[in-house]
Protein backbone atom coordinates (compact mmCIF):
# COMPACT_ATOMS: atom_id res chain seq x y z
CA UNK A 1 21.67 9.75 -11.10
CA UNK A 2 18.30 9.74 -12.83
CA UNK A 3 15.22 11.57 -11.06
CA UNK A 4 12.90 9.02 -10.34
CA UNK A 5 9.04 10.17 -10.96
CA UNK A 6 6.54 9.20 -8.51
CA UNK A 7 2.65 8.69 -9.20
CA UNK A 8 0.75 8.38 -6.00
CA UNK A 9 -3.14 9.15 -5.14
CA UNK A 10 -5.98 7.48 -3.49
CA UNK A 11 -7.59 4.12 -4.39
CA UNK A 12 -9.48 4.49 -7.53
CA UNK A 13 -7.80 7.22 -9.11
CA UNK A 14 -6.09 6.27 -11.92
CA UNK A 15 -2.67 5.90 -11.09
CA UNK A 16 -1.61 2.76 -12.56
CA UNK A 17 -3.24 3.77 -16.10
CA UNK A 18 -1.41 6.92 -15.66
CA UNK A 19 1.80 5.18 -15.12
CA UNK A 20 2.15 2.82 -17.63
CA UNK A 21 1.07 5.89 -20.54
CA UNK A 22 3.78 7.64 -19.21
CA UNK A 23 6.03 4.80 -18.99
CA UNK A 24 5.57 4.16 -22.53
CA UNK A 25 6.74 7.42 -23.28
CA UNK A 26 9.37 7.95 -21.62
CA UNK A 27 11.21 4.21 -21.53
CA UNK A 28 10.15 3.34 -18.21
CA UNK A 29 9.72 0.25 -15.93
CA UNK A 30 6.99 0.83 -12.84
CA UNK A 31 8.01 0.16 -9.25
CA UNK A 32 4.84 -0.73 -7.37
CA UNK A 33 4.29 1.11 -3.96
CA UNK A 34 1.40 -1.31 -2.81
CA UNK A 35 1.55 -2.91 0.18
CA UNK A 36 -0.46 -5.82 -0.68
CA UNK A 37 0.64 -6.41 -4.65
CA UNK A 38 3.31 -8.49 -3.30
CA UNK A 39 1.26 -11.41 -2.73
CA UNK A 40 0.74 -13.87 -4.90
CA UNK A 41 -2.60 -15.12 -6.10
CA UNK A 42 -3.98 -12.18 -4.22
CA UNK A 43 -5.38 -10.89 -7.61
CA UNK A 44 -9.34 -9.56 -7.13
CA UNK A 45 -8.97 -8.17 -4.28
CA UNK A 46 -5.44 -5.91 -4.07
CA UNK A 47 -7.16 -4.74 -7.84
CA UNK A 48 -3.99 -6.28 -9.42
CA UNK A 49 -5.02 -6.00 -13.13
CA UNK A 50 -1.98 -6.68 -15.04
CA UNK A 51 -2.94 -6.73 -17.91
CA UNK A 52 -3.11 -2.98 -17.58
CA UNK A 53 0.53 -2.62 -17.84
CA UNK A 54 -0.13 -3.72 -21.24
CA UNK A 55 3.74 -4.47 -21.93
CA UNK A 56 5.29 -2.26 -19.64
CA UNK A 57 7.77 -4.08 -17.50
CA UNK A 58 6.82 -4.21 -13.52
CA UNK A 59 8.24 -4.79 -10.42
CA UNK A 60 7.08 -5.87 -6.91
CA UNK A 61 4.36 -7.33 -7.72
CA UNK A 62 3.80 -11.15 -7.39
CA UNK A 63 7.11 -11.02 -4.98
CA UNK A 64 5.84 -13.32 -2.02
CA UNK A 65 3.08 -16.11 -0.33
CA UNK A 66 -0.08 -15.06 0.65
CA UNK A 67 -0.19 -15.83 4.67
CA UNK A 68 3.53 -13.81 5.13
CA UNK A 69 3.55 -10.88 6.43
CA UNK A 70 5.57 -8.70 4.41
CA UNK A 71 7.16 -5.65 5.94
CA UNK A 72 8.08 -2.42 5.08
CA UNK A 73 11.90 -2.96 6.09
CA UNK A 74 11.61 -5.82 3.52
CA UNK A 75 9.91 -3.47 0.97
CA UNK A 76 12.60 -0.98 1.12
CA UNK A 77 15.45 -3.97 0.43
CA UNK A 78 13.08 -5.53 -2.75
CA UNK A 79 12.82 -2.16 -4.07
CA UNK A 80 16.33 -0.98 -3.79
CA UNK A 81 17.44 -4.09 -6.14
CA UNK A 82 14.75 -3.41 -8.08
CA UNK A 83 15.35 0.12 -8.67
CA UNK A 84 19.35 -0.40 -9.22
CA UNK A 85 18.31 -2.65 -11.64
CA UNK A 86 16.27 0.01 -13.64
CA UNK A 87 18.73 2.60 -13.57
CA UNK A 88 21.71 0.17 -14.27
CA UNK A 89 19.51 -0.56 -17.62
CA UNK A 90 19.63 3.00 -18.64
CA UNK A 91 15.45 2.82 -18.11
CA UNK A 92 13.12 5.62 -16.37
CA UNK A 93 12.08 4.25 -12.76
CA UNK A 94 8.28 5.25 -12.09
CA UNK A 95 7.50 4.49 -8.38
CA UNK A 96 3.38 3.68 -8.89
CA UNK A 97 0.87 3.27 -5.86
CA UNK A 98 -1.01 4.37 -3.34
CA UNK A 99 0.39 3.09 0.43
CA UNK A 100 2.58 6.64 1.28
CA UNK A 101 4.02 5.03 4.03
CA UNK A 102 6.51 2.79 1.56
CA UNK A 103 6.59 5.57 -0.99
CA UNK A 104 7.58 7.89 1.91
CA UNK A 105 10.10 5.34 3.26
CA UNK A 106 12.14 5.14 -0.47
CA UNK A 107 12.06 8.31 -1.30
CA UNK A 108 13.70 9.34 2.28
CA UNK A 109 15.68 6.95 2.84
CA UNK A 110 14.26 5.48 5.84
CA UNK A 111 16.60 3.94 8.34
CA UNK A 112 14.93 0.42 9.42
CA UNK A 113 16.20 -2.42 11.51
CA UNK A 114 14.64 -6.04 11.09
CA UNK A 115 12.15 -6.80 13.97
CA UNK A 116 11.78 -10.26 15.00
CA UNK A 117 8.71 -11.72 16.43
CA UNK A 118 8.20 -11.34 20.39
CA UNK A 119 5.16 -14.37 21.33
CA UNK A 120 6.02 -13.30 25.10
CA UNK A 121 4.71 -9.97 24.17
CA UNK A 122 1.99 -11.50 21.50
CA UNK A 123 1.06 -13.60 24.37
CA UNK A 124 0.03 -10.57 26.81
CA UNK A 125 -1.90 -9.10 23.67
CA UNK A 126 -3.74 -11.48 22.64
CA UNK A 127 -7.44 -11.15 22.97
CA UNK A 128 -7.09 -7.17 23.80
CA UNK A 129 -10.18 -5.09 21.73
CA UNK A 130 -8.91 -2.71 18.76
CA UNK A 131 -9.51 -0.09 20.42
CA UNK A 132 -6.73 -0.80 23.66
CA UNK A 133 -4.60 -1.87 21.06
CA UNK A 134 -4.17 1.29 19.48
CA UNK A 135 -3.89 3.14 22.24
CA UNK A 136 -1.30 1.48 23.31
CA UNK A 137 0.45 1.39 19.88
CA UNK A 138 -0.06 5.50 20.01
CA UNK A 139 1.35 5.49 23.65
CA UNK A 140 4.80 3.58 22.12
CA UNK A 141 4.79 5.58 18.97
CA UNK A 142 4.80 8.74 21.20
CA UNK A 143 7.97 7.57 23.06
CA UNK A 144 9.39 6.90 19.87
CA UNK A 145 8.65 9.76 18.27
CA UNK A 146 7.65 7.75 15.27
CA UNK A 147 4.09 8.49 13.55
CA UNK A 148 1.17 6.09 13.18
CA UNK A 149 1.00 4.53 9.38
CA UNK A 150 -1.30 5.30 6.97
CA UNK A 151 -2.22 2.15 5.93
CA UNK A 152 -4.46 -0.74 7.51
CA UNK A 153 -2.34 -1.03 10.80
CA UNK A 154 -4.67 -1.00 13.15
CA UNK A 155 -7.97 -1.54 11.18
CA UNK A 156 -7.12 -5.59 12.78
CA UNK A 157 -5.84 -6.59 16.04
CA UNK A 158 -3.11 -8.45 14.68
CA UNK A 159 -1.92 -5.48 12.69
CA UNK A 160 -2.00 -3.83 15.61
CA UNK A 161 -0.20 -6.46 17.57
CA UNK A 162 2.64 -6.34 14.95
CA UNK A 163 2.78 -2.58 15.46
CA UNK A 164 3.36 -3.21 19.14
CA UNK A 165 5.90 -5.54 19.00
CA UNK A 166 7.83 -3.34 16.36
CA UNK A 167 7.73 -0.40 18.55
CA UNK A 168 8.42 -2.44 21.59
CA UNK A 169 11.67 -3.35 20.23
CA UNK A 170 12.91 0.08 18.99
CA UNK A 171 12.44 1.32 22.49
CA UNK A 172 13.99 -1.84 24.11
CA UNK A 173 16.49 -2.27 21.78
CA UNK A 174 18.44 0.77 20.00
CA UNK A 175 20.48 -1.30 16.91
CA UNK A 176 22.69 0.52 14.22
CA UNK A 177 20.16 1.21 11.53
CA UNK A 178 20.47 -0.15 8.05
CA UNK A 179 21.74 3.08 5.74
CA UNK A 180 19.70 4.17 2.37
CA UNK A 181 19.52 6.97 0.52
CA UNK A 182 17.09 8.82 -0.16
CA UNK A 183 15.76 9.71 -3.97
CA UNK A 184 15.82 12.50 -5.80
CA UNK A 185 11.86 12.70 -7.45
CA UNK A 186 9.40 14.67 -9.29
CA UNK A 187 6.68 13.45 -7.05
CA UNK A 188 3.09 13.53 -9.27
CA UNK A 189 -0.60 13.24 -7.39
CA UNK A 190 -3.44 12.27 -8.94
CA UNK A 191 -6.23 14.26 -7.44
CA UNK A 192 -9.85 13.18 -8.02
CA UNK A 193 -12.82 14.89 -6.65
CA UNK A 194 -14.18 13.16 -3.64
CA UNK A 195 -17.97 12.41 -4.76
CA UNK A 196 -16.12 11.25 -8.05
CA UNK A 197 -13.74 9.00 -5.80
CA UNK A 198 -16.51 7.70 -3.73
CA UNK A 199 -18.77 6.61 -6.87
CA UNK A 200 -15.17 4.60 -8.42
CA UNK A 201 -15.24 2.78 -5.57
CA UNK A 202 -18.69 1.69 -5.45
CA UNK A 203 -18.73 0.79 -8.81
CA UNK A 204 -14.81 -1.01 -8.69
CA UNK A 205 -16.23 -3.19 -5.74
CA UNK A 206 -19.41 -4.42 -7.05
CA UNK A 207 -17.71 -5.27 -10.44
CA UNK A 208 -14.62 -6.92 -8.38
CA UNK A 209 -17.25 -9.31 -6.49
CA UNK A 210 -18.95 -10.15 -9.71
CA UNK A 211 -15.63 -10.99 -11.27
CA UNK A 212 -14.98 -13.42 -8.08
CA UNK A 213 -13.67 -11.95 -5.07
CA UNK A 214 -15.12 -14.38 -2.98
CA UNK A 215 -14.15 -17.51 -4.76
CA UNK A 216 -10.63 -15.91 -4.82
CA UNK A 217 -11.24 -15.94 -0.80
CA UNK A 218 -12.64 -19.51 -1.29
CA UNK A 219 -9.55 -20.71 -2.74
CA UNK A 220 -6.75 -19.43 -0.68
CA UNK A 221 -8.50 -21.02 2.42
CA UNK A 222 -8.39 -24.00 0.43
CA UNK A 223 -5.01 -23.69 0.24
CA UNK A 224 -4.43 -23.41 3.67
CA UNK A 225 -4.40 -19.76 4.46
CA UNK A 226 -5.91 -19.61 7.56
CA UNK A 227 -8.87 -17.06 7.71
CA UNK A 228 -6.66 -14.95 10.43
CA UNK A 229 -4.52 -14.28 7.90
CA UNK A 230 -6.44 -13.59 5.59
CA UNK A 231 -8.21 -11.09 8.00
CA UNK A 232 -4.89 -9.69 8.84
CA UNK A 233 -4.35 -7.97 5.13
CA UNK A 234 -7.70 -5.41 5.86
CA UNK A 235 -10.20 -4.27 3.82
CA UNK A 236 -11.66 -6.84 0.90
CA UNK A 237 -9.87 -10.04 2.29
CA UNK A 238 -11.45 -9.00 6.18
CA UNK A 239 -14.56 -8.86 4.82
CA UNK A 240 -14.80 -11.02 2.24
CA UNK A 241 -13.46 -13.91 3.99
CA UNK A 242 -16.23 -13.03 6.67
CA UNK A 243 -18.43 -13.21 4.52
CA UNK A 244 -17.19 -16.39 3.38
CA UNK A 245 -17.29 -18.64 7.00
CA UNK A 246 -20.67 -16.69 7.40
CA UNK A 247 -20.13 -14.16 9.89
CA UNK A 248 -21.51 -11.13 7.71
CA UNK A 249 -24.68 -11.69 5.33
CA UNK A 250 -23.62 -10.59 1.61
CA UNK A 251 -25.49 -6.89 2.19
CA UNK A 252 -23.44 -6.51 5.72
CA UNK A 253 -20.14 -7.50 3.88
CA UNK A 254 -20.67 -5.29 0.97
CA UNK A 255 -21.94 -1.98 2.93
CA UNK A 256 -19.28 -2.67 5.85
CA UNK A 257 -16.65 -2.78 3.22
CA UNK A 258 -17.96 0.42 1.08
CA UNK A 259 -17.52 2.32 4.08
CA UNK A 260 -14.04 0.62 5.21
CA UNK A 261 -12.84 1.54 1.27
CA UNK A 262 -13.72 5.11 1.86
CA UNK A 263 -12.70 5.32 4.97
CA UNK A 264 -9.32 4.12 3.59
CA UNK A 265 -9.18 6.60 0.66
CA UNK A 266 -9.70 9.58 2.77
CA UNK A 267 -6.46 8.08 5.74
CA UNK A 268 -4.59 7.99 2.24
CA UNK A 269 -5.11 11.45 0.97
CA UNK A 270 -4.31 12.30 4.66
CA UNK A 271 -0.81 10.57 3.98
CA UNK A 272 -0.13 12.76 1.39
CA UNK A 273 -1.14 15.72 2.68
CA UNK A 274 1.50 15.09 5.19
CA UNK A 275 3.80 14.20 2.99
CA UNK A 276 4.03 17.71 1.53
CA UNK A 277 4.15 19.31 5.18
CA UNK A 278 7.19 17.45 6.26
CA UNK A 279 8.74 18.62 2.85
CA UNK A 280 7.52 16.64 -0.08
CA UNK A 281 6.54 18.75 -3.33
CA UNK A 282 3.87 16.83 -5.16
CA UNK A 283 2.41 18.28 -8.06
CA UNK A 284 -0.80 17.34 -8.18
CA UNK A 285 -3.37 16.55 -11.82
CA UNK A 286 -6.55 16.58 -12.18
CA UNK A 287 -7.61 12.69 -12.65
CA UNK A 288 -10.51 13.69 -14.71
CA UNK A 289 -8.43 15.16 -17.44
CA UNK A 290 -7.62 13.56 -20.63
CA UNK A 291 -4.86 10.89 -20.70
CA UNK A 292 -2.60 12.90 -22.99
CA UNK A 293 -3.14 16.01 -21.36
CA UNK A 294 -2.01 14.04 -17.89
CA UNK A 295 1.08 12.97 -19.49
CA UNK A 296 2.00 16.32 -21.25
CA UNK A 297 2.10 17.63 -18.35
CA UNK A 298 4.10 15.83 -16.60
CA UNK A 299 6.70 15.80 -19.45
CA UNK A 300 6.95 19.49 -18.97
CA UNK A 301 8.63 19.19 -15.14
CA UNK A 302 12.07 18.71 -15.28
CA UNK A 303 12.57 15.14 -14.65
């Protein structure tokens, strides 16, 4: 079976350009590992630029409706078509992105069960602060002797909530867990100096709310998205769409957001750092280095 080569990092990094140089060298198709690419029309926001793939075939991306809640149990079943697909081909699969949690999950082999929806248990939630709410999520997690995710779980109370019920029902109800296997990869980090990171990200997000990030708010709420779910997805669409029914002035949503961004980078370096303490060998390049230079290097691990 073909290694599979994985290109992770923080937001703002470079993966994605990274990813599609190196596809194009080395006949590959990218796998997205973003937890909130799937959704449609979600464009500005999730930093879905695709016209940077420039050609190179992509997958999971574009997958579902905005106001779903996609899952990581549903994740792991997309990308395991996706991936047989690839390899079935004869093409190099390049797992791209930046949530660890679902890069974690394929590479492993994670053994999920589906979780359905528990509105007894919603019901007693409901209207709990954050900060209970992740308490009690760390109080189940302990008993399960899961971890907490890296992503925005608990940055809104109905992430949280979801968290909770999924939790809830592991404890209350041990099921035979689906089987996958895990993947053999030549895991690849971009690593970019943290002032460095911190000034992409400025710069990303004032250019992404000149380009329209709030009309693209304005527009799914026109469609009927309510602005709880909108909320639910974290970071640009919780502020923005504040913004939006005017609960945060522009300057509150734009410096409340900065900070939530960075805030987010450093939980996903975090992730990764993890990652190679239960295990994981990631090799890790310098993001400032020349794009030929990146992908040389790479070439010369045994893939």
């Amino acid at each position: 079976m073909r290694k599979v080569i994985t290109i992770l990092g923080p937001t703002a990094s470079g993966k994605t350009s990274l990813a599609v140089a190196l596809a194009k060298r080395v006949d590959g198709e990218i796998l997205s590992a973003d937890s909130r690419q799937v959704y449609r029309r979600m464009d500005i926001g999730t930093g879905k630029d695709l016209r940077e793939y420039d050609g190179v075939p992509y997958h999971l991306i574009d997958i579902c409706e905005p106001g779903t809640k996609y899952n990581l149990f549903q994740y792991q079943e997309d990308f395991a078509k996706a991936y047989d697909d690839i390899c079935r081909r004869g093409r190099q699969p390049i797992i791209c992105g930046g949530t660890g949690l679902y890069i974690e999950a394929v590479l492993k082999g994670y053994n999920l069960s589906p979780v359905p929806q528990n509105p007894e248990l919603r019901e007693r939630l409901e209207g709990k602060p954050l900060e209970e709410l992740t308490v009690i999520l760390r109080e189940l997690k302990e008993r399960n002797g899961s971890v907490m995710h890296n992503t925005t779980d608990v940055d809104t109370a109905q992430r949280a909530i979801r968290a909770i019920e999924i939790e809830t029902y592991n404890l209350e109800h041990p099921t035979p867990l689906r089987q996958m296997k895990a993947l053999d990869s030549l895991t690849i980090g971009v690593n970019i100096d943290r002032e460095l990171r911190r000034e992409k990200i400025t710069r990303r997000l004032k250019a992404r709310l000149e380009e329209g990030m709030a009309d693209e708010v304005r527009r799914l709420l026109d469609e009927g998205i309510t602005p709880n779910d909108l909320i639910y997805y974290g970071l640009e669409y919780k502020y923005v769409t504040e913004y939006v029914l005017g609960r945060l002035s522009y300057d509150e949503m734009f410096r409340q957001l900065e900070i939530a961004i960075h805030q987010f980078a450093k939980r996903q370096m975090t992730w990764f750092r993890g990652m190679e303490r239960r295990g994981f060998t990631i090799h890790w390049i310098d993001a400032t280095l020349p794009m030929e230079e990146k992908v040389a290097t790479i070439k010369t691990f045994d893939v």
